[in-house]
Protein backbone atom coordinates (compact mmCIF):
# COMPACT_ATOMS: atom_id res chain seq x y z
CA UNK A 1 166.02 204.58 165.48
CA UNK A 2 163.90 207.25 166.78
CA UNK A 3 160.24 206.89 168.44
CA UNK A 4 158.66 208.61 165.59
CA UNK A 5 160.81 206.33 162.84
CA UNK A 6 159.51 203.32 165.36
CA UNK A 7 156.22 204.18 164.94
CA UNK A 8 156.19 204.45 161.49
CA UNK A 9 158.17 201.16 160.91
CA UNK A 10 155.12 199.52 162.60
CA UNK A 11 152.34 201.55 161.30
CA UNK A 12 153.76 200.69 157.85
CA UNK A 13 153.93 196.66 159.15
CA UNK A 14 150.41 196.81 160.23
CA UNK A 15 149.24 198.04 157.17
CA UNK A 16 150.74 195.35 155.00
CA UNK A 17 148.48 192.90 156.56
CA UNK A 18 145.12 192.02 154.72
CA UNK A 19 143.02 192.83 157.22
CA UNK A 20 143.74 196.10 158.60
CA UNK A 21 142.28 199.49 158.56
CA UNK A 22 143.03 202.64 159.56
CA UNK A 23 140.28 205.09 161.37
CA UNK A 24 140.60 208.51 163.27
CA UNK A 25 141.37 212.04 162.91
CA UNK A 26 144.63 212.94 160.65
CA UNK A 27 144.78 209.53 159.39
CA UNK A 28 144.12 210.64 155.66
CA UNK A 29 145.41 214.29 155.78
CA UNK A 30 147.76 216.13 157.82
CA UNK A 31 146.81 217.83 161.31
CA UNK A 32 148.82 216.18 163.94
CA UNK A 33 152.15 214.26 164.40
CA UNK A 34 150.43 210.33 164.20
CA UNK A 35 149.60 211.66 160.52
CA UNK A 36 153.87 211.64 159.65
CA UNK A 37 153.86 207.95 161.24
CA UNK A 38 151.15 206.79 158.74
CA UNK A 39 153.77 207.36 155.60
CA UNK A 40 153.83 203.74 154.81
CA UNK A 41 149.96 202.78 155.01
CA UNK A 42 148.19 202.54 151.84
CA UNK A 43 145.33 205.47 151.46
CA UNK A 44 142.42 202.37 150.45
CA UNK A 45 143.45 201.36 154.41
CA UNK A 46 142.92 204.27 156.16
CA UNK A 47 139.09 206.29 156.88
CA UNK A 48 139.55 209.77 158.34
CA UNK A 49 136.73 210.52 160.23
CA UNK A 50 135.61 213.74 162.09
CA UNK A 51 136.10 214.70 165.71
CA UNK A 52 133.47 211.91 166.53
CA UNK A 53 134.77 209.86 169.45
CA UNK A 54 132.35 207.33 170.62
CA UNK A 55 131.42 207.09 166.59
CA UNK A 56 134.77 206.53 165.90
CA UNK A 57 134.81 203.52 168.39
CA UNK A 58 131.63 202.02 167.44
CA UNK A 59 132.36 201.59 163.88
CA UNK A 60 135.67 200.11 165.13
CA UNK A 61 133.93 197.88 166.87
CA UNK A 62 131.35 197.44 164.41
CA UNK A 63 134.05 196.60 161.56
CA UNK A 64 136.32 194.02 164.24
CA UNK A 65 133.20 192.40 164.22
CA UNK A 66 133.64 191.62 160.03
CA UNK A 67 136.88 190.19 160.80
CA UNK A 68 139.30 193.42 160.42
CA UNK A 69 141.60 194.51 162.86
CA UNK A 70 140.74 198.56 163.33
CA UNK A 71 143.74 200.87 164.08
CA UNK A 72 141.51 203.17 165.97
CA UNK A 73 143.61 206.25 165.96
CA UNK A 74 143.02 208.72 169.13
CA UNK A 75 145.71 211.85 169.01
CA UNK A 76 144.83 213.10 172.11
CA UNK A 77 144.15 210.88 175.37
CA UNK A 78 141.85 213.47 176.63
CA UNK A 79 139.45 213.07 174.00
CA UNK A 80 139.37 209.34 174.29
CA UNK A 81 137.25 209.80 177.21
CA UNK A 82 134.51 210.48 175.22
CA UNK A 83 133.69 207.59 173.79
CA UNK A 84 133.87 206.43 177.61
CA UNK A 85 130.48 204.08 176.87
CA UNK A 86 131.65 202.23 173.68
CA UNK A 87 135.09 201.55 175.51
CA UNK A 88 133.60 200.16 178.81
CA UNK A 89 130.21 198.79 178.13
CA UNK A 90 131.11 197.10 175.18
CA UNK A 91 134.53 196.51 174.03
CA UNK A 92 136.18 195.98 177.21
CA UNK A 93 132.77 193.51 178.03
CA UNK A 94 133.65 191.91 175.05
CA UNK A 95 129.63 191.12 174.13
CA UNK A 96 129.98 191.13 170.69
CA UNK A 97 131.83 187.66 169.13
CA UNK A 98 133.81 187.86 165.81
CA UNK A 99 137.44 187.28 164.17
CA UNK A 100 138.50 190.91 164.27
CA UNK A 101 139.92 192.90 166.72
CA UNK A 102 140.62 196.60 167.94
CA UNK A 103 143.78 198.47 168.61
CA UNK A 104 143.24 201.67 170.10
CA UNK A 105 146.09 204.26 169.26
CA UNK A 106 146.37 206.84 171.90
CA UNK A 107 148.82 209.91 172.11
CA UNK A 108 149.67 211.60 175.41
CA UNK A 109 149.67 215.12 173.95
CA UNK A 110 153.24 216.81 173.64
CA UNK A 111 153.53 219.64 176.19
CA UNK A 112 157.05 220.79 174.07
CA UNK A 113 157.73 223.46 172.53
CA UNK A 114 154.77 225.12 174.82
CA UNK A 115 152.06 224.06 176.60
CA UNK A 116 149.02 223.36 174.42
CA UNK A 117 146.56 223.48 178.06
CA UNK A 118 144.86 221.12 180.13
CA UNK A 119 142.77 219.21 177.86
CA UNK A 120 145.45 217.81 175.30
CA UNK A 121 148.04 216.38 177.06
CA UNK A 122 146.25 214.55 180.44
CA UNK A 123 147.99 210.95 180.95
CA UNK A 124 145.24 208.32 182.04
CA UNK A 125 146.92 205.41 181.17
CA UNK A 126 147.03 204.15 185.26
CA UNK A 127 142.99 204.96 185.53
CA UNK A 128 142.60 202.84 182.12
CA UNK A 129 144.37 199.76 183.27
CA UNK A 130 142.64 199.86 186.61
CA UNK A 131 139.00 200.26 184.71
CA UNK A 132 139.25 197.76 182.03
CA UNK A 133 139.44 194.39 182.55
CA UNK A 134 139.80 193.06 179.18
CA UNK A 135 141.48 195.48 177.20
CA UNK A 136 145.65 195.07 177.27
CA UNK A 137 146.72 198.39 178.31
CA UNK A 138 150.48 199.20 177.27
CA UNK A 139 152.35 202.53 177.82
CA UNK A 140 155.21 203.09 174.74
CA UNK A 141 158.12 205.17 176.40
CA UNK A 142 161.12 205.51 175.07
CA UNK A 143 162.51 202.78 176.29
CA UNK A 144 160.27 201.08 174.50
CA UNK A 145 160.37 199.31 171.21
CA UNK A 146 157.17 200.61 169.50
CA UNK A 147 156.88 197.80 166.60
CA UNK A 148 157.16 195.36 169.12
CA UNK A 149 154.06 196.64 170.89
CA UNK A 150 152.02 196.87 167.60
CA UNK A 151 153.28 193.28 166.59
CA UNK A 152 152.36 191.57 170.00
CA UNK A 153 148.67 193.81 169.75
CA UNK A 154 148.39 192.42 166.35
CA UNK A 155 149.38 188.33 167.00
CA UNK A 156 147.37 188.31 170.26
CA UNK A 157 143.69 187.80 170.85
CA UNK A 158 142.03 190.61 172.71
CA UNK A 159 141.87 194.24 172.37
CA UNK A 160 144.54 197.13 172.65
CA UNK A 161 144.78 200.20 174.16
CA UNK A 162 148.59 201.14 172.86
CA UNK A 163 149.53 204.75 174.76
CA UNK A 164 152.06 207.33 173.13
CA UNK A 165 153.99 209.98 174.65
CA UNK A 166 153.87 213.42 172.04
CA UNK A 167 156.90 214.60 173.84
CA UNK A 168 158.32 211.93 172.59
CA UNK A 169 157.94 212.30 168.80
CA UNK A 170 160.49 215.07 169.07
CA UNK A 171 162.91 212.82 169.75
């Protein structure tokens, strides 16, 4: 099975479960290679949203707090870091109580066939674990059984920050 068909498999898994949804950019229509990995999610479960970062993270925190669990779908690491404020002052302080739950979807940006440039394809995943306390930070390499991530983000209480390799989707 390949990383991209793992993906998928779990993608598709997560959004046979009641009380999932789907948010981020290329979630509902094509832009970037997490879009392919969605094939199996219903379109009622997924919200595509604009290049709105720390939006994008509040309503996922805002909707965890109704008792869903948020995919919160990032494509590029880089441009996680701007929703720097909702990530560290409030989901990884865990101040707000409720049933739900995030999982943050990250993607390493693919520097194959070319290059794309500095600010799509930065790894941060080693700064991350070392600045949040609460949030589960887990790298997916290839060695890596992707589902098996999703599952164990899904099962366990706390939050997720689940980081892809793009380099990998070629696979």
């Amino acid at each position: 099975m390949t990383y991209s068909d793992e993906l998928t498999l779990a993608m598709t898994w997560l959004g046979e479960k009641g009380d999932t949804i789907f948010l981020g950019q290329s979630v509902a229509y094509p832009g970037n290679a997490v879009y392919k990995t969605l094939s199996g999610v219903p379109m009622e479960k997924r919200v595509e949203l604009p290049v709105a970062e720390e939006l994008q993270l509040g309503a996922s925190i805002g909707l965890a707090l109704t008792g869903k669990t948020v995919i919160s779908i990032f494509p590029r690491m880089d441009f996680l870091m701007c929703c720097m404020n909702q990530l560290v002052n409030h989901l990884d302080k865990g101040l707000y109580t409720g049933t739900g739950k995030v999982i943050i979807r990250v993607c390493v940006g693919s520097t194959k066939p070319m290059h794309p440039g500095l600010q799509h394809c930065g790894d941060y995943t080693e700064a991350f674990k070392k600045l949040l306390k609460n949030i589960c930070v887990l790298k997916i390499d290839l060695e890596s059984r992707a589902s098996i991530f999703y599952q164990v983000a899904y099962k366990n209480p706390g939050s997720y920050l689940l980081v892809e390799y793009g380099d990998l989707y070629n696979d």
